[in-house]
Protein backbone atom coordinates (compact mmCIF):
# COMPACT_ATOMS: atom_id res chain seq x y z
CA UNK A 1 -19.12 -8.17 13.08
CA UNK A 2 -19.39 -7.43 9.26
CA UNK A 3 -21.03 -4.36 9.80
CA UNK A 4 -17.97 -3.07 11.92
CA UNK A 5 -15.84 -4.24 10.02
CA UNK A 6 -16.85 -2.31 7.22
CA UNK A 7 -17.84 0.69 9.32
CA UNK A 8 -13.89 0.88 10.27
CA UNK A 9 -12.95 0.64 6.39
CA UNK A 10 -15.19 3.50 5.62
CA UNK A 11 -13.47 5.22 8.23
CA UNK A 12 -10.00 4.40 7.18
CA UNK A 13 -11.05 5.30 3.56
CA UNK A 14 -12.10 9.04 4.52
CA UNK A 15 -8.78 9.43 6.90
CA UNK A 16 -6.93 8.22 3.69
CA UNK A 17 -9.13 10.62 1.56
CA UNK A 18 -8.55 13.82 4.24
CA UNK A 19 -4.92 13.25 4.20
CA UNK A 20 -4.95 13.16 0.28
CA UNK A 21 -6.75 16.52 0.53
CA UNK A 22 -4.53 17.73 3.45
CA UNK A 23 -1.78 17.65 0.79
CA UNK A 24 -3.76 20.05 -1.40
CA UNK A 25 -4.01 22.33 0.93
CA UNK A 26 -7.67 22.41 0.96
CA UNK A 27 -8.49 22.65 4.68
CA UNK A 28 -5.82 25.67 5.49
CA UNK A 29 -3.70 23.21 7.90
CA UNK A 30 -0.29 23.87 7.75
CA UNK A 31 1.94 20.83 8.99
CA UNK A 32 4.64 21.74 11.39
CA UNK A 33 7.86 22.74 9.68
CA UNK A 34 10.25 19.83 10.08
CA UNK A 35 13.76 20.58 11.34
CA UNK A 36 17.50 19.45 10.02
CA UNK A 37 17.35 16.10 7.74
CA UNK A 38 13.69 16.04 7.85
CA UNK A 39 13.60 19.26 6.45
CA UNK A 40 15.90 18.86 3.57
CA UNK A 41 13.75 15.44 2.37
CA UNK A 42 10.70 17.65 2.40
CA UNK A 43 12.51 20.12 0.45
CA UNK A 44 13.65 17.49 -2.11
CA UNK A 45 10.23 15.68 -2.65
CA UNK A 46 9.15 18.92 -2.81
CA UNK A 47 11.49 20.06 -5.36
CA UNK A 48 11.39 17.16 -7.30
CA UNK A 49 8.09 18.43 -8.95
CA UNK A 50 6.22 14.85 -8.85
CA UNK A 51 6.55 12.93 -5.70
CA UNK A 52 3.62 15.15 -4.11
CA UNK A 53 1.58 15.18 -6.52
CA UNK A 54 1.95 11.21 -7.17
CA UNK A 55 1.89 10.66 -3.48
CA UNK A 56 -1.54 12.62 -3.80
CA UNK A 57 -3.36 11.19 -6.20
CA UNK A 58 -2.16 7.70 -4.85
CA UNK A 59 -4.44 8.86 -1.49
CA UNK A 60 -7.26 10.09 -2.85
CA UNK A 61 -7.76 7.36 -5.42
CA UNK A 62 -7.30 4.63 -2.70
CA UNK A 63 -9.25 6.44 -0.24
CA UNK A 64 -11.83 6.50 -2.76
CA UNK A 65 -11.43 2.33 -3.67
CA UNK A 66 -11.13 1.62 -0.21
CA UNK A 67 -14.53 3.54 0.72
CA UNK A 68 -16.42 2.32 -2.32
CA UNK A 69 -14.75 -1.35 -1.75
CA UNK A 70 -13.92 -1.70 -4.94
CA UNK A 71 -10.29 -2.33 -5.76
CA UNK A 72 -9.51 -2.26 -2.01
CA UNK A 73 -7.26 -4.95 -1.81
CA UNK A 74 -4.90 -3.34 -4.74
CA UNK A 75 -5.03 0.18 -3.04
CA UNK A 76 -4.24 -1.10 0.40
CA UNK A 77 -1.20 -3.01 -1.38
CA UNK A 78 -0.45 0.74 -2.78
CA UNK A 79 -0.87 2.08 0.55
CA UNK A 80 1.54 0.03 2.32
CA UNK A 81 4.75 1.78 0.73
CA UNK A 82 3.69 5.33 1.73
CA UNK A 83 2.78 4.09 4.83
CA UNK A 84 5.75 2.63 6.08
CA UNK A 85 7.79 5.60 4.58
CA UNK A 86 5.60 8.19 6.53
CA UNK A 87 5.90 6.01 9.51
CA UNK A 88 10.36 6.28 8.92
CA UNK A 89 10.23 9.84 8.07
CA UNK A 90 8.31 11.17 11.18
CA UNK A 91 10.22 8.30 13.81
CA UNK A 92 13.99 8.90 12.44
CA UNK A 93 14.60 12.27 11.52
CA UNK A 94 12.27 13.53 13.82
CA UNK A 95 9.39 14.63 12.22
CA UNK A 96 6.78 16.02 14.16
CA UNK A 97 3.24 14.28 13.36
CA UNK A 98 4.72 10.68 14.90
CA UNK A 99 1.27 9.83 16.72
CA UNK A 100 -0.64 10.90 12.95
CA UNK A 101 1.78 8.31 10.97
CA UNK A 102 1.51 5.43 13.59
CA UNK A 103 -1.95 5.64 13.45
CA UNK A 104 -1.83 5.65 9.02
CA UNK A 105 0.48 2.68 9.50
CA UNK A 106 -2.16 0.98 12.09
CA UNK A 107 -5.02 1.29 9.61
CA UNK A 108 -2.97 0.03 6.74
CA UNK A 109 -1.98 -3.38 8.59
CA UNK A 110 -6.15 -2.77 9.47
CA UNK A 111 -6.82 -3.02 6.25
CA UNK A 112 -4.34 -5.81 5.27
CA UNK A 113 -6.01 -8.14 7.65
CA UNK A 114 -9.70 -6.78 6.30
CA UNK A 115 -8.69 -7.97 2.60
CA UNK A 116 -6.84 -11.01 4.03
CA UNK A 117 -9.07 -13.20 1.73
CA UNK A 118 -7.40 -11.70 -1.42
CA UNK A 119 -3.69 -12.17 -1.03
CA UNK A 120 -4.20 -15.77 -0.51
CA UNK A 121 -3.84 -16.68 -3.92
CA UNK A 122 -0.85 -14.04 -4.18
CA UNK A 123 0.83 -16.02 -1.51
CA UNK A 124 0.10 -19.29 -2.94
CA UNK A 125 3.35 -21.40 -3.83
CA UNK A 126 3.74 -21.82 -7.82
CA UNK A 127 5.23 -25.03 -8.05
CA UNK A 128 5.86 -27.35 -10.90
CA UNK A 129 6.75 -24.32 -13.75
């Protein structure tokens, strides 16, 4: 059971990696063009000059925690709020890659249950200060 379970983070860490590179523009793949609201977002993050790259770096360097497990705990935690915002931007405005972020969001609650064992003492009630 171990063994799987740590075959399926591996996993999870190169799909986090490949995305990370996706965004670099490394493999040629050009993501659909999104359409009305969608498209102005992309445009802004875009524009903005940092959100890509941060959102970026933020994959590759989990990715790279999460496949090494080390620090895999803290970069699923980091995950989760890129997750869940790729998940809203492809289900409400209609982006087009909905099956790509429901899967993403799948393996990041995947992952949450994987490093269960660390958030316990997150969780824990600090009474008595």
């Amino acid at each position: 059971m171990k063994q799987a379970m740590d075959i399926g983070r591996i996993a999870i860490g190169v799909f986090v990696i490949v995305c990370g590179l996706m965004n670099l523009g490394l493999f040629g793949f050009e993501p659909p063009q999104a359409q009305g609201v969608a498209l102005q977002f992309q445009i802004a993050m875009h524009e903005a000059g940092y959100f890509l790259p941060f959102i970026t770096s933020a994959f590759l360097s989990a990715g790279t925690c999460i496949v090494l497990n080390r620090f895999g705990a803290l970069a699923t935690l980091v995950l989760i709020p890129i997750s869940v915002n790729i998940l809203f931007f492809h289900l409400l405005p209609g982006g087009a890659n909905l099956p790509v972020a429901i899967v993403l969001f799948c393996m990041n609650g995947y992952l949450l249950w994987y490093y269960r064992g660390s958030y316990r003492s997150l969780l824990k009630s600090r009474e008595g200060r």
